[in-house]
C-alpha atoms as a PDB file:
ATOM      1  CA  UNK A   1      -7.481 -22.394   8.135  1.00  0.00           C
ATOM      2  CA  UNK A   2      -9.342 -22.136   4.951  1.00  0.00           C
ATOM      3  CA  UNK A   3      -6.882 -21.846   1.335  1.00  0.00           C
ATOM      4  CA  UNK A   4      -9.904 -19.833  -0.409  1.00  0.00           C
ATOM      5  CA  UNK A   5      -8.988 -17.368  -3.085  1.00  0.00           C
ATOM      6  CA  UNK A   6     -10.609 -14.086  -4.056  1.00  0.00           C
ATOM      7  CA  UNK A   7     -10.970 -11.533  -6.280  1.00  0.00           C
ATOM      8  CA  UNK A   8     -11.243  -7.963  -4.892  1.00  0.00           C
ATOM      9  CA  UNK A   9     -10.776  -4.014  -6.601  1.00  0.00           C
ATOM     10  CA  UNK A  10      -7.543  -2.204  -5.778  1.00  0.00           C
ATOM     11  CA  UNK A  11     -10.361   0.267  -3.649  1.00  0.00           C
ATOM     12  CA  UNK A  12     -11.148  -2.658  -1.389  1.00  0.00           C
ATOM     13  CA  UNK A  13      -7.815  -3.327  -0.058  1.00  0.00           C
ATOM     14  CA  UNK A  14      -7.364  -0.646   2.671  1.00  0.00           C
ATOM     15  CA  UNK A  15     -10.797  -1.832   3.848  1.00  0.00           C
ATOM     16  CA  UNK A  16      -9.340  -5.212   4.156  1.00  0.00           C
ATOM     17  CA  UNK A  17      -6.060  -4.179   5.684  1.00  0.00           C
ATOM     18  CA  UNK A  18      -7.947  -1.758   8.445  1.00  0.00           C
ATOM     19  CA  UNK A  19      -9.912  -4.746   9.160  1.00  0.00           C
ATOM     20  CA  UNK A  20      -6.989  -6.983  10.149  1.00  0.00           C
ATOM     21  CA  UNK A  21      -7.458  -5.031  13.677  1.00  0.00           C
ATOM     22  CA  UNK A  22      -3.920  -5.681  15.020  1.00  0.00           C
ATOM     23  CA  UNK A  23      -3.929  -9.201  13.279  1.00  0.00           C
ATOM     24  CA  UNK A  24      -0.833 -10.267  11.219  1.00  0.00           C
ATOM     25  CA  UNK A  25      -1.265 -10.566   6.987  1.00  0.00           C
ATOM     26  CA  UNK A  26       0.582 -11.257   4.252  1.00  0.00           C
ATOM     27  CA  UNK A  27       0.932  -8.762   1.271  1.00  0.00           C
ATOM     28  CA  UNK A  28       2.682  -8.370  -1.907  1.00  0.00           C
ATOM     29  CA  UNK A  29       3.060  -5.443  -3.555  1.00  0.00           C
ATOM     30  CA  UNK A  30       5.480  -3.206  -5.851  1.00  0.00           C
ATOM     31  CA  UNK A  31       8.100  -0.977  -4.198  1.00  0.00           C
ATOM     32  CA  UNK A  32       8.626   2.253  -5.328  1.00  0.00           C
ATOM     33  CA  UNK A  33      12.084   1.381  -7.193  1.00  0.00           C
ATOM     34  CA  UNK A  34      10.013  -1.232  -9.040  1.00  0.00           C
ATOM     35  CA  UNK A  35      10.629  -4.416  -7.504  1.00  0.00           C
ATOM     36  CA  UNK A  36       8.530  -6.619  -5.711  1.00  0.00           C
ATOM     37  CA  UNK A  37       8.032  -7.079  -1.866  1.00  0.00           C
ATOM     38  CA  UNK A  38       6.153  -9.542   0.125  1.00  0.00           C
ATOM     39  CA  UNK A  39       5.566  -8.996   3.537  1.00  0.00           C
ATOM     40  CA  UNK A  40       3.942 -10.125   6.727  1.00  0.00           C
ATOM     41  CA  UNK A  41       2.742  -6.684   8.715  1.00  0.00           C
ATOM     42  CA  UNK A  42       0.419  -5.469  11.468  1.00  0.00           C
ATOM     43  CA  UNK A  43      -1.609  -2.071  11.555  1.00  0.00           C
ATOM     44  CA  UNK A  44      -1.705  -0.221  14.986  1.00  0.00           C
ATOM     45  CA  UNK A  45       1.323  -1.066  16.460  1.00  0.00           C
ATOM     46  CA  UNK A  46       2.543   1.885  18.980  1.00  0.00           C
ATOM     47  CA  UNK A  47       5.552   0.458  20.568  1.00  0.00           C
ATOM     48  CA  UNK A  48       8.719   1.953  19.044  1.00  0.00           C
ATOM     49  CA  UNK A  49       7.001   5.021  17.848  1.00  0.00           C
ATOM     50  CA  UNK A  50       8.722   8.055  18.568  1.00  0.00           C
ATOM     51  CA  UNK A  51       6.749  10.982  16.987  1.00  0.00           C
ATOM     52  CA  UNK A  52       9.100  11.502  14.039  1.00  0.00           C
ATOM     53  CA  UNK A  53       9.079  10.355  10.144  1.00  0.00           C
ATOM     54  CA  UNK A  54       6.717  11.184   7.599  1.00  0.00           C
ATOM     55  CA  UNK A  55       3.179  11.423   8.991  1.00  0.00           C
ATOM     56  CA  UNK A  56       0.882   8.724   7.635  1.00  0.00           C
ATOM     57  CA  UNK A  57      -1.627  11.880   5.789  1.00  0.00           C
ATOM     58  CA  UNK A  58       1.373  12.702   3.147  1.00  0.00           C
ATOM     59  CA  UNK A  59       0.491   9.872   1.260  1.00  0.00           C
ATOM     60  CA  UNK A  60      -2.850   9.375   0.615  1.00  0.00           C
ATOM     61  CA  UNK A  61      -2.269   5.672  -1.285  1.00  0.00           C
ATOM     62  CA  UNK A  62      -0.346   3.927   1.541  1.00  0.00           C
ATOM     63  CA  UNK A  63      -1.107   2.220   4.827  1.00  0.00           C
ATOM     64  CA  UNK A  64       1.655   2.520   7.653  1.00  0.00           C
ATOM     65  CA  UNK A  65       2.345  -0.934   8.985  1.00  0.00           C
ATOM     66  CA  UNK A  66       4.465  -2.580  11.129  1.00  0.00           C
ATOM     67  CA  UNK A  67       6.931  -4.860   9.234  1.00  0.00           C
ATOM     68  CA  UNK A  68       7.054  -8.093  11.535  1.00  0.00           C
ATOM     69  CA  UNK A  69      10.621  -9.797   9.762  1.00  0.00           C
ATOM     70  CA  UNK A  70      12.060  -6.462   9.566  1.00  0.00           C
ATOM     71  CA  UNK A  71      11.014  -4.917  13.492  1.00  0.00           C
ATOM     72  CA  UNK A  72      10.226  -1.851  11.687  1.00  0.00           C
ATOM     73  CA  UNK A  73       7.471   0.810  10.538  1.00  0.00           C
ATOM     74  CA  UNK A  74       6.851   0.333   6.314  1.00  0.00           C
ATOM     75  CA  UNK A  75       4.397   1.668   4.071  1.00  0.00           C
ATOM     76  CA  UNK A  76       2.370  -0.223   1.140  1.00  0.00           C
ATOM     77  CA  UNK A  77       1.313   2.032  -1.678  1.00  0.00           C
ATOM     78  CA  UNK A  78      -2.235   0.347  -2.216  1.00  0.00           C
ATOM     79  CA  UNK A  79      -1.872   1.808  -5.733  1.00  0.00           C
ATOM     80  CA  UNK A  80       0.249  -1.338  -6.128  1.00  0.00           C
ATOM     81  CA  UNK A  81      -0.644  -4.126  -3.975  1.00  0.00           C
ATOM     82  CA  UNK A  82      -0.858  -7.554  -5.778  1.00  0.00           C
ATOM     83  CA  UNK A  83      -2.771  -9.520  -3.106  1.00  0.00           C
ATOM     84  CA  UNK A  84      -3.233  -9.311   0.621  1.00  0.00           C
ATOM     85  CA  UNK A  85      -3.563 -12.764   2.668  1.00  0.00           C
ATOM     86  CA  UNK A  86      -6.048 -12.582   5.558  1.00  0.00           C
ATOM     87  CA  UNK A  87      -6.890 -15.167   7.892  1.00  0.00           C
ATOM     88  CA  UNK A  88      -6.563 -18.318   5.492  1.00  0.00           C
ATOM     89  CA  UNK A  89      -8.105 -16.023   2.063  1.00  0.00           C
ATOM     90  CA  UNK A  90      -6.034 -14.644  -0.523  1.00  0.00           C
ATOM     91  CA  UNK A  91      -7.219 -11.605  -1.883  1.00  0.00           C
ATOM     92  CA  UNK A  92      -5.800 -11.226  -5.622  1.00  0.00           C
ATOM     93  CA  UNK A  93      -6.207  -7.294  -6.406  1.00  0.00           C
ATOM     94  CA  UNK A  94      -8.015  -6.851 -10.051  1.00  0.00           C
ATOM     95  CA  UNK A  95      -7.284  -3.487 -10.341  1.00  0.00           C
END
């Protein structure tokens, strides 16, 4: 596994996320009351899903993940992400 850093535009980062494909990553990223969260999350996770909650077209700026410490569905507002780790690279978010 690779420790390589780079540099990406807040407009790349759903790109990046969508490409995890299922694949665990690491993000940090402001939370709506202003404080920061870091977490390690999937995309497309069905299990658990029960047809209820906010559907993931409301907001526009956030991805739904799964929340792997937590064993629950979160969003990250890619409005503020800070960086997303993927497979080894750190991608610091420029704005």
């Amino acid at each position: 596994m690779t420790n390589r850093v780079e540099f990406v535009s807040n407009l790349r980062v759903e790109g990046l996320i969508r490409s995890t494909a299922g694949k665990i990553f690491s993000a940090e990223f402001v939370k709506k009351d202003g404080s920061t969260r870091l977490m390690n999350a999937r995309i497309g996770v069905k299990k658990g899903v029960i047809g209820t909650g906010s559907p993931n077209g409301l907001n526009t700026t956030a991805v739904k993940v799964y929340d792997v410490q937590a064993r629950g569905f979160r969003q990250i507002n890619l409005d503020t992400v800070r960086w997303v780790k993927i497979g080894g690279v750190k991608y610091l978010v420029t704005g």
